[in-house]
Each structure stands twice: as C-alpha cells, then as structure tokens.
PDB file of N, CA and C in Angstrom:
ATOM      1  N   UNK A   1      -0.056   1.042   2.555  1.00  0.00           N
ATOM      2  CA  UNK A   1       0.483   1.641   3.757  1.00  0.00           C
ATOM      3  C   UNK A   1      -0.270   1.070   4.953  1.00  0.00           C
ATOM      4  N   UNK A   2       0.063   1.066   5.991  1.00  0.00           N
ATOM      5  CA  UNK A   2      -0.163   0.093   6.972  1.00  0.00           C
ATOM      6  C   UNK A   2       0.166   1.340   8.266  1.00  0.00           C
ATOM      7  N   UNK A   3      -0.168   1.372   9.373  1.00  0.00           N
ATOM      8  CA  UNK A   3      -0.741   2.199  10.655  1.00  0.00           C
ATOM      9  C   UNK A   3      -0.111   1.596  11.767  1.00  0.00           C
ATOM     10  N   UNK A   4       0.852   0.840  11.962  1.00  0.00           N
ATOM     11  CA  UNK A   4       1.709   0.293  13.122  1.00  0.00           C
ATOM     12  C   UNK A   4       2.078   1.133  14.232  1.00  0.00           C
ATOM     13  N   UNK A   5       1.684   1.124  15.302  1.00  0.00           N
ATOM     14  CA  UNK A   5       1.946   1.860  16.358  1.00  0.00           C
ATOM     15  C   UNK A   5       2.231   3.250  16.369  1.00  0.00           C
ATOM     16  N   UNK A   6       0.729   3.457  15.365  1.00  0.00           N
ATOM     17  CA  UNK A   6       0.841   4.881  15.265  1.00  0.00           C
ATOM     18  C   UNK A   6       1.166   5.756  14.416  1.00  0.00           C
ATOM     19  N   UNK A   7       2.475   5.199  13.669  1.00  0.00           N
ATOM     20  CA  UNK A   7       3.379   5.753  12.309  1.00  0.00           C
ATOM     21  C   UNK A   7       2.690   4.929  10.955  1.00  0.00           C
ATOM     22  N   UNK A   8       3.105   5.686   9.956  1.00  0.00           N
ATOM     23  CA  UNK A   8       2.632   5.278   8.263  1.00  0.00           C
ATOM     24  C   UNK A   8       4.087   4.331   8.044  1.00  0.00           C
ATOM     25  N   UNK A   9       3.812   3.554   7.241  1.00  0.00           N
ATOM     26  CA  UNK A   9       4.815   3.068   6.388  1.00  0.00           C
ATOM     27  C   UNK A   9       4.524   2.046   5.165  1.00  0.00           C
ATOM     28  N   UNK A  10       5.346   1.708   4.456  1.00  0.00           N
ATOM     29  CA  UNK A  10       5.060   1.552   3.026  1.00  0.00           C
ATOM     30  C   UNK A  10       4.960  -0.025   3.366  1.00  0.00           C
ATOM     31  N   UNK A  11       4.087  -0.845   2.446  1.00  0.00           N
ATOM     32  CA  UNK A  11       3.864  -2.101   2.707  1.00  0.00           C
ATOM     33  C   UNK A  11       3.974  -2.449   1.174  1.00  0.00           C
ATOM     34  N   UNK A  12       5.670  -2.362   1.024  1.00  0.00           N
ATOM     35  CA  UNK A  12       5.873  -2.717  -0.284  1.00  0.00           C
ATOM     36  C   UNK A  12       5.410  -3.905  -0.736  1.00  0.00           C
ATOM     37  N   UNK A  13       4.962  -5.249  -0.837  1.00  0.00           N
ATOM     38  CA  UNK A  13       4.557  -6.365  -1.255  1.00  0.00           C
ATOM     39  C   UNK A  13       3.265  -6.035  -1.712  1.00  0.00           C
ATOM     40  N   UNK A  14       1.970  -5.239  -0.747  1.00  0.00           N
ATOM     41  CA  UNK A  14       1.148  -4.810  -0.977  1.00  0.00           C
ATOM     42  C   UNK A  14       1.261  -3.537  -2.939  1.00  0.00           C
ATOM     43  N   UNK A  15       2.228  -2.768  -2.900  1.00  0.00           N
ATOM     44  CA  UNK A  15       2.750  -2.017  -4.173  1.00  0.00           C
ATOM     45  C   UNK A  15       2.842  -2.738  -4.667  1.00  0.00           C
ATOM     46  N   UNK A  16       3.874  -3.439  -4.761  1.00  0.00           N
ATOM     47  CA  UNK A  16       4.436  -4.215  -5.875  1.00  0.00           C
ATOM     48  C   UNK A  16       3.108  -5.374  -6.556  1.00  0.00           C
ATOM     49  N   UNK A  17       2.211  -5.426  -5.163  1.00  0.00           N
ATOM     50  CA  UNK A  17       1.178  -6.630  -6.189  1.00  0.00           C
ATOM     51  C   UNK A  17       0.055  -5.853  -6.907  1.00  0.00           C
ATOM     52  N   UNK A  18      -0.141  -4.832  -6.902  1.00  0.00           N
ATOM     53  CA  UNK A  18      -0.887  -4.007  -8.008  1.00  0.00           C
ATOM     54  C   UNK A  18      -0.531  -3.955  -9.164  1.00  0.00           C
ATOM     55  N   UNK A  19       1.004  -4.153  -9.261  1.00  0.00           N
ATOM     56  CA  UNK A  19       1.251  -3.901 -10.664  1.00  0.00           C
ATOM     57  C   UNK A  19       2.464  -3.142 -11.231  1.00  0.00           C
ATOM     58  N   UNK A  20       2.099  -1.754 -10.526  1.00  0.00           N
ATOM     59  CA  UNK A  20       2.796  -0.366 -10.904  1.00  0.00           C
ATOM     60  C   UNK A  20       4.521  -0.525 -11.440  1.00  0.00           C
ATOM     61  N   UNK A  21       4.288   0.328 -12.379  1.00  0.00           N
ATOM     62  CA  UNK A  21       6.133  -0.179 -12.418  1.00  0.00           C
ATOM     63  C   UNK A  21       6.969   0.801 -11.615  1.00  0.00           C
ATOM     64  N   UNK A  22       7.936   0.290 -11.270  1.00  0.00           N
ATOM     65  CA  UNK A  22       8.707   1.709 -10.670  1.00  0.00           C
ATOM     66  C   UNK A  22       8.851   3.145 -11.012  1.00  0.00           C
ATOM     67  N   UNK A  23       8.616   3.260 -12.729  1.00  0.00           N
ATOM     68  CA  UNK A  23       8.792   4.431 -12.993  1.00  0.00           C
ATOM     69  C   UNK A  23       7.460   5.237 -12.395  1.00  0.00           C
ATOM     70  N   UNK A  24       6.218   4.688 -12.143  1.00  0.00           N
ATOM     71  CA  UNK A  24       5.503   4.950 -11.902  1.00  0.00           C
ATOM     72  C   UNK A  24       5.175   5.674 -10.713  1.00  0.00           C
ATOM     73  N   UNK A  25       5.629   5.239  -9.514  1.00  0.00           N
ATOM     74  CA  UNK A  25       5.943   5.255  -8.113  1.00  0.00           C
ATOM     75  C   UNK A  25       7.002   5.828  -7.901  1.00  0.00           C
ATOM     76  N   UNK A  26       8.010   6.067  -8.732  1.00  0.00           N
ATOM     77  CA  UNK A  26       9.249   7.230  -8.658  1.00  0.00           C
ATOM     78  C   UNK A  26       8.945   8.456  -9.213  1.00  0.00           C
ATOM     79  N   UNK A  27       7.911   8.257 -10.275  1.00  0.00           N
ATOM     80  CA  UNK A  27       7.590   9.467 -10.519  1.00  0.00           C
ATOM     81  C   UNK A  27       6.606  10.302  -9.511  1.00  0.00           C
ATOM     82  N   UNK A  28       5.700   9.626  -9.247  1.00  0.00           N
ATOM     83  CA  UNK A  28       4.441   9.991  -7.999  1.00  0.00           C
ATOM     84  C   UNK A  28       5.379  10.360  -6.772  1.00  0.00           C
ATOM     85  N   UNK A  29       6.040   9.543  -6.332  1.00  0.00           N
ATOM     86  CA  UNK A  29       7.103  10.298  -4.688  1.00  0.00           C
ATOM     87  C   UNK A  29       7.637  11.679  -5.372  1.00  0.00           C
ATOM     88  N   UNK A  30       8.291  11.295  -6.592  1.00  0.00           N
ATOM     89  CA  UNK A  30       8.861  12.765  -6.665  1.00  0.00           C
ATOM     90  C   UNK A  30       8.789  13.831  -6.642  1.00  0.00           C
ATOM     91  N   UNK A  31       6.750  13.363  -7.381  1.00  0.00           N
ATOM     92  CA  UNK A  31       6.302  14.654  -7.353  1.00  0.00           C
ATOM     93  C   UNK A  31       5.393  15.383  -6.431  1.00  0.00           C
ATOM     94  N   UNK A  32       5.819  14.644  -5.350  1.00  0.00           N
ATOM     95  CA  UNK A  32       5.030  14.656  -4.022  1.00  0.00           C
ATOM     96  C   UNK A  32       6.168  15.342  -3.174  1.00  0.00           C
ATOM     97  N   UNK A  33       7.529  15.370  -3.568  1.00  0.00           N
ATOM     98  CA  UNK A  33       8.504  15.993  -2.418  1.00  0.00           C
ATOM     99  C   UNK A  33       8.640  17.178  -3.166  1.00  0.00           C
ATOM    100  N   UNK A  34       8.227  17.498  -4.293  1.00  0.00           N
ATOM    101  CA  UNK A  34       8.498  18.616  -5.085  1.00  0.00           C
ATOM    102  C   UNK A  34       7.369  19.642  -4.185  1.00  0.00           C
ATOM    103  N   UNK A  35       6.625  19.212  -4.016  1.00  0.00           N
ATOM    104  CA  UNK A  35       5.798  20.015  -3.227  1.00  0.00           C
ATOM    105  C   UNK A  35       5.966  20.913  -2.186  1.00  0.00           C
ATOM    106  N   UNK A  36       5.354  21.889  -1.674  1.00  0.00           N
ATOM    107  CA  UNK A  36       5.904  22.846  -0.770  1.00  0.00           C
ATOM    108  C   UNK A  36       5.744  22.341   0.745  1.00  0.00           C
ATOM    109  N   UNK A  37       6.485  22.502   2.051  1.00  0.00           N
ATOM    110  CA  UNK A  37       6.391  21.232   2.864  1.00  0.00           C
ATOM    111  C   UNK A  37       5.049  21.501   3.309  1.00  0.00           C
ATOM    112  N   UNK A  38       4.400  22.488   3.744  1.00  0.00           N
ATOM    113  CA  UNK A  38       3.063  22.916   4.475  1.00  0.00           C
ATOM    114  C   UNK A  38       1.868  22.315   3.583  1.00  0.00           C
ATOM    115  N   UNK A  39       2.004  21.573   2.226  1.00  0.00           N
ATOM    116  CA  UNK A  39       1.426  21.171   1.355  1.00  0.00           C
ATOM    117  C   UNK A  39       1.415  19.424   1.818  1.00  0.00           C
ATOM    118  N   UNK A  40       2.690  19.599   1.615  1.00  0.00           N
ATOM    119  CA  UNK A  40       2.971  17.745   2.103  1.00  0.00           C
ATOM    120  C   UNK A  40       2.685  17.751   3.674  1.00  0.00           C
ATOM    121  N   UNK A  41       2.562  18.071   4.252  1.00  0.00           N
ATOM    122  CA  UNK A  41       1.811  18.469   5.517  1.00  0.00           C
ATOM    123  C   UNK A  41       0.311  18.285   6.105  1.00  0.00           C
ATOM    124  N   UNK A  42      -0.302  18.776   5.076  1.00  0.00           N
ATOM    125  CA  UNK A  42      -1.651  18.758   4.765  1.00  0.00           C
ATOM    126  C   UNK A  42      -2.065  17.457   4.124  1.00  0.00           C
ATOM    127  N   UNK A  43      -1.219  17.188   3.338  1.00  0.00           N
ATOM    128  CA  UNK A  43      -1.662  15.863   2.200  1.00  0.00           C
ATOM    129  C   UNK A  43      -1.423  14.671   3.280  1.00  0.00           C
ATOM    130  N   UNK A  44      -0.266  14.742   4.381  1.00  0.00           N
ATOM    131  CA  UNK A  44      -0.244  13.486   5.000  1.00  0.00           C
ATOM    132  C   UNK A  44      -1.312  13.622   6.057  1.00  0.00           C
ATOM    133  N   UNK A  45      -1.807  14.674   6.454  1.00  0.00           N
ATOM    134  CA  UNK A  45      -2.784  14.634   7.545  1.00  0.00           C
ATOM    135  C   UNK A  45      -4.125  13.816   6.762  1.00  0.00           C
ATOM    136  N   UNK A  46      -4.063  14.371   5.324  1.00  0.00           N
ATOM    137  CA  UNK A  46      -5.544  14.071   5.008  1.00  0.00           C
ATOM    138  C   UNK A  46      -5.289  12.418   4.560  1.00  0.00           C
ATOM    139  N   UNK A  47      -4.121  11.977   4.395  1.00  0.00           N
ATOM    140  CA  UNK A  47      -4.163  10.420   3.716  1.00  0.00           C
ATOM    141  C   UNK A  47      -4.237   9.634   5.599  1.00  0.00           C
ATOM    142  N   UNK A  48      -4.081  10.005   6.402  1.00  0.00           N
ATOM    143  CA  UNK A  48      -4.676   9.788   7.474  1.00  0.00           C
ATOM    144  C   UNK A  48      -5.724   9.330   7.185  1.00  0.00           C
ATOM    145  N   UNK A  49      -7.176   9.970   7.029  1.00  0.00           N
ATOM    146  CA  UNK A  49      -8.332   9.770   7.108  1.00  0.00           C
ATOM    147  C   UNK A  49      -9.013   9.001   5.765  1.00  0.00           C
ATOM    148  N   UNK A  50      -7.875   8.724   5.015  1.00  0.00           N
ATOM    149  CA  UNK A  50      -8.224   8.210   3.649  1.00  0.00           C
ATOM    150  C   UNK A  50      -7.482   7.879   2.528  1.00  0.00           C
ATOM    151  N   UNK A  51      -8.613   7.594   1.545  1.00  0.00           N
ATOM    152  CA  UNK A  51      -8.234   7.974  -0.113  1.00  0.00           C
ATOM    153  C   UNK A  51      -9.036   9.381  -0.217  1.00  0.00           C
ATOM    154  N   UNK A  52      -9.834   9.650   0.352  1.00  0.00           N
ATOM    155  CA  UNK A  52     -11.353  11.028   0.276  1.00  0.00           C
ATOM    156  C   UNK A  52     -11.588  11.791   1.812  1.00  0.00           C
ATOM    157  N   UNK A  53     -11.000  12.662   1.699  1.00  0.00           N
ATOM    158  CA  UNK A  53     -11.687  13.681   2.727  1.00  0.00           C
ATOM    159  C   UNK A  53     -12.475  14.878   1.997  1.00  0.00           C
ATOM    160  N   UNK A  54     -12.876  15.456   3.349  1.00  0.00           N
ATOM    161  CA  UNK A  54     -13.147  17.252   3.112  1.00  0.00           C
ATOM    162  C   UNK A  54     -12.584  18.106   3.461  1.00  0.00           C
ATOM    163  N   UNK A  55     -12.900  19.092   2.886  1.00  0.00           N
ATOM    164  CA  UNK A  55     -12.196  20.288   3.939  1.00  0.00           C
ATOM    165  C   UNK A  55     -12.442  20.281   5.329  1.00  0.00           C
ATOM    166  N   UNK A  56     -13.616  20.274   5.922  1.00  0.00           N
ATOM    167  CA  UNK A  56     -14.054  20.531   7.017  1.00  0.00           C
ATOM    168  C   UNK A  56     -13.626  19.724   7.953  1.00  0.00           C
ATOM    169  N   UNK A  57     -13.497  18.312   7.211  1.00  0.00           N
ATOM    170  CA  UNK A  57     -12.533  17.639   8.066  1.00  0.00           C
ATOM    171  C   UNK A  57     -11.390  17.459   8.510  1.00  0.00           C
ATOM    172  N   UNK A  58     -10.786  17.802   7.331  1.00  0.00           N
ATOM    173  CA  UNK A  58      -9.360  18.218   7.498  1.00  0.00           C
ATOM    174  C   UNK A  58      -9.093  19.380   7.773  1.00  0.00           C
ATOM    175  N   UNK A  59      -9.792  20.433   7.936  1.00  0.00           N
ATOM    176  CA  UNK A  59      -9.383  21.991   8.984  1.00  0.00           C
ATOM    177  C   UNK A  59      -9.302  21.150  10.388  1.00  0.00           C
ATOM    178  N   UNK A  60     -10.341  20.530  10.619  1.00  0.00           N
ATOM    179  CA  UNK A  60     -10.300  20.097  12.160  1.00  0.00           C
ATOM    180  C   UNK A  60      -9.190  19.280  12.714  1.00  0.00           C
ATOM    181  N   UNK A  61      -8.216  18.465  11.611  1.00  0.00           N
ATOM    182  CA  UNK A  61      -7.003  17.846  11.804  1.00  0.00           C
ATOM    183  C   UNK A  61      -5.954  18.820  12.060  1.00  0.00           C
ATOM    184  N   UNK A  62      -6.043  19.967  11.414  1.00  0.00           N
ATOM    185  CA  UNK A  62      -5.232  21.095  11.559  1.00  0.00           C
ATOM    186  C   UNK A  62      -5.220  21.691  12.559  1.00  0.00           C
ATOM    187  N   UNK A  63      -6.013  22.123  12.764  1.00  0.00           N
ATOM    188  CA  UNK A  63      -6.563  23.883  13.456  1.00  0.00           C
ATOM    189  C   UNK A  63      -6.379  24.592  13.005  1.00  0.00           C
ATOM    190  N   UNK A  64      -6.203  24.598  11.424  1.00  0.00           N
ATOM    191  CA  UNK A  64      -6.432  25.835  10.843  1.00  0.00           C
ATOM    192  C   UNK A  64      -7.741  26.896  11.059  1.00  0.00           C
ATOM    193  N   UNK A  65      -7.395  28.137  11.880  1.00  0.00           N
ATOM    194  CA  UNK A  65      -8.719  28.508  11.874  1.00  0.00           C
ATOM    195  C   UNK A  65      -9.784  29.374  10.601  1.00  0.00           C
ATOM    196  N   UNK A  66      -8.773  29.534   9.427  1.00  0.00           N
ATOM    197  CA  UNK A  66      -9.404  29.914   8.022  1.00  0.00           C
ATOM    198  C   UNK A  66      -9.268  29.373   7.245  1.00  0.00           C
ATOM    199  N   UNK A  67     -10.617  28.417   6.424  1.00  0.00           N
ATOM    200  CA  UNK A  67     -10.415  27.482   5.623  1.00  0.00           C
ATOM    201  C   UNK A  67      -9.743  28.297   4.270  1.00  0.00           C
ATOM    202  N   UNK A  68      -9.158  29.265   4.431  1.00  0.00           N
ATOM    203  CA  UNK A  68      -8.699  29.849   3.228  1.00  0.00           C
ATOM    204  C   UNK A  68      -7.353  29.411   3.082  1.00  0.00           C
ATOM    205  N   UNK A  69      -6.940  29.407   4.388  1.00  0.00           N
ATOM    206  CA  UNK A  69      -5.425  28.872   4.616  1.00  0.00           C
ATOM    207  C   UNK A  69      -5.091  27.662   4.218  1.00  0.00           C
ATOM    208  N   UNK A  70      -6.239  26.662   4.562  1.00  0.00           N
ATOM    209  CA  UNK A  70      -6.103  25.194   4.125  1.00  0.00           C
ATOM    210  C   UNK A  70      -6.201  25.352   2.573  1.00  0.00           C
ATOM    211  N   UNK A  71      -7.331  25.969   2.044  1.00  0.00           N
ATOM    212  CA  UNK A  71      -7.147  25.698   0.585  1.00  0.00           C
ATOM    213  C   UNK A  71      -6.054  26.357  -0.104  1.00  0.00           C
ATOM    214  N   UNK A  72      -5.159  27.528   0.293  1.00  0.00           N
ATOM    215  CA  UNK A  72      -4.111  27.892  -0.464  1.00  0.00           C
ATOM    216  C   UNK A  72      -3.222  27.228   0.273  1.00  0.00           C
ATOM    217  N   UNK A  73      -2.736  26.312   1.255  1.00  0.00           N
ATOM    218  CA  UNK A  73      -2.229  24.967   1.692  1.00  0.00           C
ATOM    219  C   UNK A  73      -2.381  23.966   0.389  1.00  0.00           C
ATOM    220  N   UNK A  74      -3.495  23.473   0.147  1.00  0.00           N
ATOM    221  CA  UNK A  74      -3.116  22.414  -0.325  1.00  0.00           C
ATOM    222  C   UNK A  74      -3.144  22.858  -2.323  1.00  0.00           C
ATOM    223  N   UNK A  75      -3.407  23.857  -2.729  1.00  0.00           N
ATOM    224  CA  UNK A  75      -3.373  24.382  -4.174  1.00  0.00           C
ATOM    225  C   UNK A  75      -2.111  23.827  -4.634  1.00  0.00           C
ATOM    226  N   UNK A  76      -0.909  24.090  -3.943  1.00  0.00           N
ATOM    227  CA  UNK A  76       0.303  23.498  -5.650  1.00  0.00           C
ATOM    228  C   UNK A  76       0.093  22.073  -5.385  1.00  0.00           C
ATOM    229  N   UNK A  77      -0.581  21.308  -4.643  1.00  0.00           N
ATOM    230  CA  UNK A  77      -1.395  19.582  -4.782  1.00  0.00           C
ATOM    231  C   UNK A  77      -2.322  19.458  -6.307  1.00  0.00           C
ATOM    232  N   UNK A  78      -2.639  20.097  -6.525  1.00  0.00           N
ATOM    233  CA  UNK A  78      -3.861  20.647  -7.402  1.00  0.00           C
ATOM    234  C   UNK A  78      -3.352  20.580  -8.925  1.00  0.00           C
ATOM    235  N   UNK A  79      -3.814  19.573  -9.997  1.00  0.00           N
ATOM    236  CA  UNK A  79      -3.610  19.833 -11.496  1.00  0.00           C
ATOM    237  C   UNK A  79      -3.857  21.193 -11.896  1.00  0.00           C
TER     238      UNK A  79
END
C-alpha cells in the first residue's frame, strides 16, 4: 500500500510479488469487511501508523476518550 496524496491504495505489483495466491488475499479482505464498521475504522487508523501500534497511540488517532472503548472497538479484530 502506498500513501499518495494523502489516501491508501493497493500497490498490486508490490502483492502479487510476495507470492500470495488470491485465495489468500480474498480470504483476508473478506474477512476484514466481515467486521463491524467502527472496527474497520480503528484497524485503518492503526495501519496508518504501521504493521505495530499501541493503544495509546491509537486512542490519540481517535479521541477516544476511554481506552475501554478502543479495546471493545477493536475485539471482533481479535482471534
């Protein structure tokens, strides 16, 4: 994914040269929209800042003002 004027977008050549097979990457989106949106919400704020954040950092992307909110936010993310 690549940061072009601001917006995310997919830098398919970059995918495709890792390897992954499609089922792979159809399965991962899918189970990423299956998600609840305030979840996928959270998850795109934090792939902002990474592969690895924290909480603390990512409350401050929010403004969530109770980190309780963020963590039952991002729980159906969670094995």
């Amino acid at each position: 994914m690549r940061e072009p004027g601001g917006g995310w977008r997919w830098d398919v050549g970059s995918v495709r040269a890792k390897g992954y097979s499609d089922n792979i990457v159809e399965f991962m989106v899918g189970r990423l929209r299956q998600l609840p949106s305030g979840t996928q919400h959270l998850l795109r704020l934090a792939a902002c800042v990474g592969n690895a954040f924290s909480l603390p950092m990512l409350r401050a992307l929010t403004g969530l003002e109770e980190m309780g909110d963020m963590e039952q936010g991002l729980e159906p993310a969670l094995p």
